[in-house]
C-alpha atoms as a PDB file:
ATOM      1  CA  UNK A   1       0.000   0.000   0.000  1.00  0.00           C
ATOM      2  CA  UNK A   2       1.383   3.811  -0.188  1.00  0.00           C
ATOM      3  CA  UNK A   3      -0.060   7.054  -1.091  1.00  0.00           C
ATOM      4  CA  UNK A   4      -3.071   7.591  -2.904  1.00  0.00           C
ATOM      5  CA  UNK A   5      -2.219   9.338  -6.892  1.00  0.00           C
ATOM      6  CA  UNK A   6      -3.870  12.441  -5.277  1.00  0.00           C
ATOM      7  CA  UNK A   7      -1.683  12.986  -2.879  1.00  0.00           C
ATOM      8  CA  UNK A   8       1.776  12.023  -4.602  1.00  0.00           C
ATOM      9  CA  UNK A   9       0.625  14.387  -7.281  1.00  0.00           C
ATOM     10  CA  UNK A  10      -0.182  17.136  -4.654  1.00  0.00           C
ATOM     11  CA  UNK A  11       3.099  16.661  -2.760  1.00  0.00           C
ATOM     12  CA  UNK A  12       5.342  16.029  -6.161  1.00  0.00           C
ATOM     13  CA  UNK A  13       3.759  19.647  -7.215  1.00  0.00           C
ATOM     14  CA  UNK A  14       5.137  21.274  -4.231  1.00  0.00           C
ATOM     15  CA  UNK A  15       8.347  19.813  -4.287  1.00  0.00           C
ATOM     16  CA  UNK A  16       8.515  21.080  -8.220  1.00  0.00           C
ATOM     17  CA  UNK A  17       7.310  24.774  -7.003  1.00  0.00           C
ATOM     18  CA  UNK A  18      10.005  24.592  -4.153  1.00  0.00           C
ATOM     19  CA  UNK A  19      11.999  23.649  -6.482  1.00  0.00           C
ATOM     20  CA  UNK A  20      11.700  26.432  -8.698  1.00  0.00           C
ATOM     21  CA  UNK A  21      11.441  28.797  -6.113  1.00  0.00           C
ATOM     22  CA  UNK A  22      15.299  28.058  -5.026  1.00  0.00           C
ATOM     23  CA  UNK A  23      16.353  28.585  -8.197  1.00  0.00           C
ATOM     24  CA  UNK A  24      14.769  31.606  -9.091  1.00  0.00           C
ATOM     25  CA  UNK A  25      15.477  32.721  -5.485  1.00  0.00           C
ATOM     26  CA  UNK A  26      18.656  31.526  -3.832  1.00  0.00           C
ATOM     27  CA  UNK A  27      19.073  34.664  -1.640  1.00  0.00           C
ATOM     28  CA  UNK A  28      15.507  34.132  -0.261  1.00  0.00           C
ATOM     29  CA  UNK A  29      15.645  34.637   3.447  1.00  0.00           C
ATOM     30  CA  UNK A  30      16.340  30.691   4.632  1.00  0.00           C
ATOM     31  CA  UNK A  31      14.488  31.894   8.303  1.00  0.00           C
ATOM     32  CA  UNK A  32      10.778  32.782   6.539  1.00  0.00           C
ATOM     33  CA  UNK A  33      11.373  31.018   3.448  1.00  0.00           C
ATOM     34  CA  UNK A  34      10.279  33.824   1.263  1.00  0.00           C
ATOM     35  CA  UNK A  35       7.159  34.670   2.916  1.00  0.00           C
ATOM     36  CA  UNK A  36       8.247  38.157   4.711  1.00  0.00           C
ATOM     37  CA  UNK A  37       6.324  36.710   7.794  1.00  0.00           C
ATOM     38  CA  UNK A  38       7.167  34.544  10.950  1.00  0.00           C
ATOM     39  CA  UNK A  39       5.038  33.234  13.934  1.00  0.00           C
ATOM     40  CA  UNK A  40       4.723  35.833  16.319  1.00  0.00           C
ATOM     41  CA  UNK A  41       6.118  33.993  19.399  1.00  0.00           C
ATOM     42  CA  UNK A  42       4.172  36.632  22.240  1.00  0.00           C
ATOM     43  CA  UNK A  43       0.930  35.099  20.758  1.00  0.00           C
ATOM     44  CA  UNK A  44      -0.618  32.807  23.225  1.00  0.00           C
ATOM     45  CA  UNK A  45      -3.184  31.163  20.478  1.00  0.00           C
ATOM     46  CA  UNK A  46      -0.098  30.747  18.044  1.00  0.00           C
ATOM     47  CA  UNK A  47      -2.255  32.164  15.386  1.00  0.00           C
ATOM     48  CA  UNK A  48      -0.576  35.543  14.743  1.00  0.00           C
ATOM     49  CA  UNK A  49       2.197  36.439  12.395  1.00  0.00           C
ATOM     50  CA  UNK A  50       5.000  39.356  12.726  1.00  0.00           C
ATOM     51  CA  UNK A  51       7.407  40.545  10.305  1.00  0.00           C
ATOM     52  CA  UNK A  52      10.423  38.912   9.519  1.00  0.00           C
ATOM     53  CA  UNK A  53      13.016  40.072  11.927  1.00  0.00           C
ATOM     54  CA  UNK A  54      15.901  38.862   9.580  1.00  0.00           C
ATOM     55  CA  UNK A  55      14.655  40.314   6.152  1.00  0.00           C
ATOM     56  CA  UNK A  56      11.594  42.830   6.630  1.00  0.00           C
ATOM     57  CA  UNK A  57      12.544  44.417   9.372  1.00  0.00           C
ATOM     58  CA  UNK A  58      15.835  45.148   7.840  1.00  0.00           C
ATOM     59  CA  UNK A  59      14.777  46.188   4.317  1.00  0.00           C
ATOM     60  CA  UNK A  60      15.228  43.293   2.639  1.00  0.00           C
ATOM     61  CA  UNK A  61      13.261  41.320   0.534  1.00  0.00           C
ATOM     62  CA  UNK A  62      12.577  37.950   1.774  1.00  0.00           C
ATOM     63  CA  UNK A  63      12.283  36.572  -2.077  1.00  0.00           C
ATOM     64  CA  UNK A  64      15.288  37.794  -3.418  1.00  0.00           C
ATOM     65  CA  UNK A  65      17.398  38.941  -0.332  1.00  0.00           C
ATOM     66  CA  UNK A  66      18.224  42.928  -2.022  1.00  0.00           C
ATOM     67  CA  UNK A  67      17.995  45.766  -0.102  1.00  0.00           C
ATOM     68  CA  UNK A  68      14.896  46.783  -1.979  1.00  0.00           C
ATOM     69  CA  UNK A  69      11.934  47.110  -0.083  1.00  0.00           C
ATOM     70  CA  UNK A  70      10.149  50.137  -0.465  1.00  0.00           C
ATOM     71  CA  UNK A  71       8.706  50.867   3.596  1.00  0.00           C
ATOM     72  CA  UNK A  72       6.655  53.546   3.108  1.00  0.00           C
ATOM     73  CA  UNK A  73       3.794  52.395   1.709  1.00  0.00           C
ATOM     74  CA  UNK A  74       0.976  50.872   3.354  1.00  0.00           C
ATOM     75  CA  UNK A  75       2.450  47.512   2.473  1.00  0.00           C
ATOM     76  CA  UNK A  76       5.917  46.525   1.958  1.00  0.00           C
ATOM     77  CA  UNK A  77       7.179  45.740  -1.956  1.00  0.00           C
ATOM     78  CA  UNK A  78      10.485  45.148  -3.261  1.00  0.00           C
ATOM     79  CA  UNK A  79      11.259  47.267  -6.012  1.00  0.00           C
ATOM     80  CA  UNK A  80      13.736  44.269  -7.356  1.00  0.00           C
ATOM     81  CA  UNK A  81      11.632  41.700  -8.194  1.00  0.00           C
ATOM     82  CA  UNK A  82       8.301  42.742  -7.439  1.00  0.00           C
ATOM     83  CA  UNK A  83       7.464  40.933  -3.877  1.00  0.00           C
ATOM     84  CA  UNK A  84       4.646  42.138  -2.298  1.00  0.00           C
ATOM     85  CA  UNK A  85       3.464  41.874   1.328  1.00  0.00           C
ATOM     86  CA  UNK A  86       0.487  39.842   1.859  1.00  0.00           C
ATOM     87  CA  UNK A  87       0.128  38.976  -1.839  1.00  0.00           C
ATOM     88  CA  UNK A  88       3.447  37.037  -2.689  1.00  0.00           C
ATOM     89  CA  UNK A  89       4.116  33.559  -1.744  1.00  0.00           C
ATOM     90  CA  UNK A  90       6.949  31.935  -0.348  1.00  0.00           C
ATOM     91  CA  UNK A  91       7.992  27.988  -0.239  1.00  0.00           C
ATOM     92  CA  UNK A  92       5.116  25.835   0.158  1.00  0.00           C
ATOM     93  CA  UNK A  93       4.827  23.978   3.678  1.00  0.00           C
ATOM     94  CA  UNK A  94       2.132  22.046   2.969  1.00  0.00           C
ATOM     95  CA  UNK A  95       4.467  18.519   2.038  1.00  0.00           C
ATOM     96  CA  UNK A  96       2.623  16.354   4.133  1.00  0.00           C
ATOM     97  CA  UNK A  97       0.516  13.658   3.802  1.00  0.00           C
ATOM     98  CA  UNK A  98      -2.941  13.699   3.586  1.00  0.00           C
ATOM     99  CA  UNK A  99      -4.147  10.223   2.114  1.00  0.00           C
ATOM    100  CA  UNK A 100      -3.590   9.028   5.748  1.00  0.00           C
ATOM    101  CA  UNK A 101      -0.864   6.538   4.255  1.00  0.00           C
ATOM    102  CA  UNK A 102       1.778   8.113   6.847  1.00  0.00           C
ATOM    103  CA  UNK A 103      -0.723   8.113   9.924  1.00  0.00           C
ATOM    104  CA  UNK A 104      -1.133   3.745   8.988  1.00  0.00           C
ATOM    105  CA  UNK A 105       2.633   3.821   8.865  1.00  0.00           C
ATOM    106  CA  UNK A 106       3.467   5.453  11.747  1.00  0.00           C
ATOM    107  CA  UNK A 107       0.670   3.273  13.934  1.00  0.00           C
ATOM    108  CA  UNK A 108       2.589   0.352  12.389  1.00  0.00           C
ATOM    109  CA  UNK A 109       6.043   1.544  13.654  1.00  0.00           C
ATOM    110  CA  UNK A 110       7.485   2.279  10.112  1.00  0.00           C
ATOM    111  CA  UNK A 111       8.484   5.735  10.157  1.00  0.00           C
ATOM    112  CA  UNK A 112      10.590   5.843   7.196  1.00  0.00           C
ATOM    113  CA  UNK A 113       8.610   7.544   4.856  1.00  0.00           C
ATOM    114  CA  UNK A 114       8.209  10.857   6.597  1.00  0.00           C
ATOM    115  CA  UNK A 115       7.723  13.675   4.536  1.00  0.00           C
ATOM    116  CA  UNK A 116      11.318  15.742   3.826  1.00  0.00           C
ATOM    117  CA  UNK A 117      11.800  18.471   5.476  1.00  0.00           C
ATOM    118  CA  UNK A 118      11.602  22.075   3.178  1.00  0.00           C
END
């Protein structure tokens, strides 16, 4: 047994767009991965996000690391290569499984085919 086509195909995709987004972006800042956002840790419902204190807080993109952003607006855009706060994506997160193939493995005490991590 493994996973079902539906999600392989979902997870292969994401791997691909990962892919692609390294090579397009290999500055991207490694600590949001891209997305100019982090967890705020001072949440208590760990539902909040914060700027990037590596990237947007500094200036710099998060998608293609310049020292580009433009902070005056009411959002934050790189003038390099045309990120955009709360519209651009980052690296996809969303590898895992969701057949339920990993949860039958894991009750079974074979953990070897955890998703990778980013």
């Amino acid at each position: 047994m493994g996973h079902s086509e539906e999600c392989t195909l979902r997870r292969e995709a994401i791997r691909d767009k990962n892919r692609e987004f390294r090579e397009r972006y290999p500055n991207h800042c490694k600590t949001c991965h891209g997305w100019g956002e982090v967890q705020d840790t001072t949440d208590p419902y760990l539902d909040g996000l914060e700027p990037c204190p590596d990237c947007v807080e500094n200036g710099i993109c998060p998608r293609c690391g310049e020292h580009s952003l433009d902070l005056d607006g009411s959002r934050n855009k790189c003038i390099s290569c045309g990120w955009e706060e709360y519209e651009s994506e980052g690296l996809g997160f969303n590898n895992f499984c969701t057949c339920g193939y990993l949860l039958t493995e894991v009750s079974e005490g074979i953990v070897s085919n955890i998703p990778e991590p980013l």
